[in-house]
Protein backbone atom coordinates (compact mmCIF):
# COMPACT_ATOMS: atom_id res chain seq x y z
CA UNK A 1 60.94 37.47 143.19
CA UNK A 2 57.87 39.28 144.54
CA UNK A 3 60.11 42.16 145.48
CA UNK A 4 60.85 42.51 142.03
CA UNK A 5 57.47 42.27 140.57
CA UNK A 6 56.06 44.80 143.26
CA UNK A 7 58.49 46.77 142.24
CA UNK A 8 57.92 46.53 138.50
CA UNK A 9 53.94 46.87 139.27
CA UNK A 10 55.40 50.60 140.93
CA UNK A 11 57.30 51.29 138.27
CA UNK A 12 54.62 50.88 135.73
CA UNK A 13 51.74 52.89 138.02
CA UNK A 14 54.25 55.40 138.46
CA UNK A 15 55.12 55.24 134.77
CA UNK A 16 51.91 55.84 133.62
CA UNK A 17 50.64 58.49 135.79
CA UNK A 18 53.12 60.27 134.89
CA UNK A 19 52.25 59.86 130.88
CA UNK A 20 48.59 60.74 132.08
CA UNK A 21 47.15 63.93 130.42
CA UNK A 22 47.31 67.00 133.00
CA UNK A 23 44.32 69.47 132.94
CA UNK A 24 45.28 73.09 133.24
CA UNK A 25 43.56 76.08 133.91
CA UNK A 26 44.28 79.51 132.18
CA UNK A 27 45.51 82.06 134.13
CA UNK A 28 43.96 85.13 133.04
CA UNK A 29 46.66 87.60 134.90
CA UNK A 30 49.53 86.22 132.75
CA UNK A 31 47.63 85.33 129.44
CA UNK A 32 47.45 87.45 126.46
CA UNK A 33 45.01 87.42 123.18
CA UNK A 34 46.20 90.12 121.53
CA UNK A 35 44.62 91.33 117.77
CA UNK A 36 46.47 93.94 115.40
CA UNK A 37 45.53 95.00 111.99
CA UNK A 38 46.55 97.64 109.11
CA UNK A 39 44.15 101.31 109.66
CA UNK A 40 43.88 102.67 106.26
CA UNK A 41 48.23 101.72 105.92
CA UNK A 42 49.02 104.36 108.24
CA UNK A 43 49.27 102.29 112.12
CA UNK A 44 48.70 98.91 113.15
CA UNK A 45 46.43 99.16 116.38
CA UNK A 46 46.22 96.65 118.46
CA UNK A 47 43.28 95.06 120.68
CA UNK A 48 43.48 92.47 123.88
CA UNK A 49 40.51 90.51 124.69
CA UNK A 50 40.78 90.07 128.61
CA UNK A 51 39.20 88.27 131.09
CA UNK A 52 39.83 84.89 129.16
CA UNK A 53 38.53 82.05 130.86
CA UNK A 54 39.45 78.44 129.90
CA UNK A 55 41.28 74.84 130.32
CA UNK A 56 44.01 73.28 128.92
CA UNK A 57 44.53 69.47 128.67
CA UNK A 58 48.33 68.38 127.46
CA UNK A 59 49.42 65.44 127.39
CA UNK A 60 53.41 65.65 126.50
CA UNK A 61 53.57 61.31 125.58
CA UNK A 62 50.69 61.71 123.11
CA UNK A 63 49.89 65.17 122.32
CA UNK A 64 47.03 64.35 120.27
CA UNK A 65 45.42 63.59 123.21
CA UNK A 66 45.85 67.02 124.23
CA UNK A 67 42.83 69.95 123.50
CA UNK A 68 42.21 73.36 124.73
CA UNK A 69 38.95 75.51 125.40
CA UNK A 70 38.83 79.19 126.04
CA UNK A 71 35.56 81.61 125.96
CA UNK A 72 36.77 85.18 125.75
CA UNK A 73 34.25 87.50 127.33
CA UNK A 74 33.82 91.04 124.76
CA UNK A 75 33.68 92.94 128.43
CA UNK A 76 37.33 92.47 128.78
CA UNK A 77 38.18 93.88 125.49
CA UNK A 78 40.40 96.48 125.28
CA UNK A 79 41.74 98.67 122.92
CA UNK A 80 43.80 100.99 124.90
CA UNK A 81 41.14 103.32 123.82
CA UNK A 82 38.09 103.88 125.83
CA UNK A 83 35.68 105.43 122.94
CA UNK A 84 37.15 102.78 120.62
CA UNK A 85 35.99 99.87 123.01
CA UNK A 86 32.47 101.35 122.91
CA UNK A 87 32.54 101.21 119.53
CA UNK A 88 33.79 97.60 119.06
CA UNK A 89 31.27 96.90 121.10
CA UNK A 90 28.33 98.30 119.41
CA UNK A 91 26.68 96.81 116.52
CA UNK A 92 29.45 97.63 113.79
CA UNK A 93 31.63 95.12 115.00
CA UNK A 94 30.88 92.23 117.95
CA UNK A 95 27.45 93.21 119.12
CA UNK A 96 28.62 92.61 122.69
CA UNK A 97 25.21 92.63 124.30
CA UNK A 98 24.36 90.05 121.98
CA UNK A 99 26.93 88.05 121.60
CA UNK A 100 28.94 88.19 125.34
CA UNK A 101 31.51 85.87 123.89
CA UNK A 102 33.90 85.05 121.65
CA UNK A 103 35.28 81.09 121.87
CA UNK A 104 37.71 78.77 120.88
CA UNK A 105 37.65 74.86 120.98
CA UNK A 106 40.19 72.89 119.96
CA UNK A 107 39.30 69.59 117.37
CA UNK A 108 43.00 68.61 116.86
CA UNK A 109 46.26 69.20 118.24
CA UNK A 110 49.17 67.69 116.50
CA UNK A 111 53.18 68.11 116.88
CA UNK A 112 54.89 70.19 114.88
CA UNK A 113 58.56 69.79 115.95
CA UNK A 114 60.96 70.40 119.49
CA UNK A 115 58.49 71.81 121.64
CA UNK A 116 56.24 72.93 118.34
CA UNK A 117 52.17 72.18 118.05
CA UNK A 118 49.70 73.11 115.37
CA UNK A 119 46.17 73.29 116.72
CA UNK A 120 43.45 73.56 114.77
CA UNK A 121 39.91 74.31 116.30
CA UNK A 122 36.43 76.55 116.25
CA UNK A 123 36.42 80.42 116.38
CA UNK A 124 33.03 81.30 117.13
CA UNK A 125 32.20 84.97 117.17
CA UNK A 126 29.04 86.68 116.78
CA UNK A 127 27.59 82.60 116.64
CA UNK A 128 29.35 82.33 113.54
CA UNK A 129 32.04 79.51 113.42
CA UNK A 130 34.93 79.26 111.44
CA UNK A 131 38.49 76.63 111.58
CA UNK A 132 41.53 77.93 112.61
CA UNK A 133 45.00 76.78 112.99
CA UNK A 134 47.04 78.22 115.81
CA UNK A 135 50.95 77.72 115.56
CA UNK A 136 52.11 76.99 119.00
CA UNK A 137 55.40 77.04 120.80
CA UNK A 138 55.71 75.40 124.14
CA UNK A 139 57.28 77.47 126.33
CA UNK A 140 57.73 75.76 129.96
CA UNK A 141 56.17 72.92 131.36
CA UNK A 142 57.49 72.47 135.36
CA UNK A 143 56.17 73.23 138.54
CA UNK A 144 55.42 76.96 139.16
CA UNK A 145 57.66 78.65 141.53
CA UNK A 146 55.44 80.58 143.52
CA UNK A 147 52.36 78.97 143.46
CA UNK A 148 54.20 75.18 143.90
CA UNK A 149 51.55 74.23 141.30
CA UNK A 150 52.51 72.44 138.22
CA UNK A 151 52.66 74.95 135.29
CA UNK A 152 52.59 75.36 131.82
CA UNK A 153 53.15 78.40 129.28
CA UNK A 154 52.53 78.95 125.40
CA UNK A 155 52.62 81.29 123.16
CA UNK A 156 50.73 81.06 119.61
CA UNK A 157 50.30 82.77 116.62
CA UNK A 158 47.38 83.05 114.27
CA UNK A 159 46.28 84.74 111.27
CA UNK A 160 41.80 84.76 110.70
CA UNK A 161 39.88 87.43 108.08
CA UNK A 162 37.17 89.51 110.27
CA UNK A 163 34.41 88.94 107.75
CA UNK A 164 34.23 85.66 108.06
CA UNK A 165 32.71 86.29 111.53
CA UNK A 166 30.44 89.33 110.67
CA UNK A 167 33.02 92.06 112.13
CA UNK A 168 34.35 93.28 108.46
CA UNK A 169 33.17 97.00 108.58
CA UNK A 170 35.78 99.46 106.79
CA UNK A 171 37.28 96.43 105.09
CA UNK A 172 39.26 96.53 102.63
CA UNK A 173 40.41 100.01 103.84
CA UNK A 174 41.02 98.56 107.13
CA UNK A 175 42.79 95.50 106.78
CA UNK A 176 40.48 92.18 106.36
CA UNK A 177 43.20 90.14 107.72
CA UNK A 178 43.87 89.95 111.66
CA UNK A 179 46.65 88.50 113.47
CA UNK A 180 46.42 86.97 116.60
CA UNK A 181 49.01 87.11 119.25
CA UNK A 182 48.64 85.02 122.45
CA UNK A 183 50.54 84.14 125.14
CA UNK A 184 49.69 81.94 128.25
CA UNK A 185 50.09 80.86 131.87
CA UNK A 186 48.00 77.65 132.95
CA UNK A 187 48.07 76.28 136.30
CA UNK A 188 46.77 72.67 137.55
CA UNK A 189 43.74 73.94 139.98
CA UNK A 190 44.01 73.66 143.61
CA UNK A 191 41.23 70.87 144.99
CA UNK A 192 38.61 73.25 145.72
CA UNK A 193 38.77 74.97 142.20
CA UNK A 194 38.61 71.59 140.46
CA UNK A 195 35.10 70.57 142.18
């Protein structure tokens, strides 16, 4: 009888740290925030902000318990254009020696279907916050191959109007309306980067 109720007691523990939320960190190498909008109707350029820093909590038993936090410093941006960089860095549009950062913090993650989420969170950029609601697909969740790390990987869409953060120069000629790409890598830290 006490075997059995050890064993139950194990069961449970085991049971529930596995249930436990995991805490990821983005891996900036394989993670993509990627912006493209209409020039004047004739091309759709595109912009990646870099450099992106940030954790990821998920918890796959109760995913509401799940959030996400990113700051995306302006001096990874990168248009594929040097000049252009310069110049969506200047005053026109971010004010990057002003305002270093652009960041996102999640206030609710909810399911949205097989391996579906909608998050919903703060933009801030330029200090100027606005809601948005990222549609997210969960792409892999399993221990990383070569890093024998557990792993996780989404991609997410999104769909936010410049102005509302101070960057709408040239609109309406140059479309208002941004779309946001991402994809991501996240990786549970090793001890010494959790401290």
């Amino acid at each position: 009888m006490r075997r059995l109720v050890l064993a139950a007691a194990l069961a449970l523990t085991v049971g529930s740290a596995f249930a436990a939320p995991v805490t990821y960190k983005l891996d900036p190498n394989h993670t993509v925030v990627l912006a493209s909008w209409s020039h004047f109707g004739y091309s759709h350029p595109s912009l990646n902000f870099g450099q992106v820093d940030g954790t990821l909590v998920y918890d796959a038993d109760n995913v509401g318990a799940s959030s996400v936090q990113v700051t995306l410093p302006l001096a990874g941006l990168n248009s594929f254009v040097p000049d252009f960089d310069e110049h969506l860095r200047s005053a026109d549009f971010f004010e990057a020696d002003k305002y270093p950062n652009a960041t996102f913090k999640s206030t609710k993650v909810e399911a949205a279907g097989k391996d579906k989420l909608k998050v919903t969170g703060n933009l801030t950029i330029k200090d100027q916050t606005k809601p948005v609601v990222l549609d997210v697909t969960l792409n892999k969740a399993a221990d990383h191959p070569m890093a024998k790390r557990a792993a996780i990987g989404f991609d997410a869409t999104a769909k936010i109007k410049r102005s509302d953060f101070g960057v709408g120069k040239f609109a309406p000629n140059v479309s208002d309306e941004v779309e946001l790409r991402i994809t991501t890598e996240a990786m549970v830290p090793k001890p010494e980067e959790a401290k």
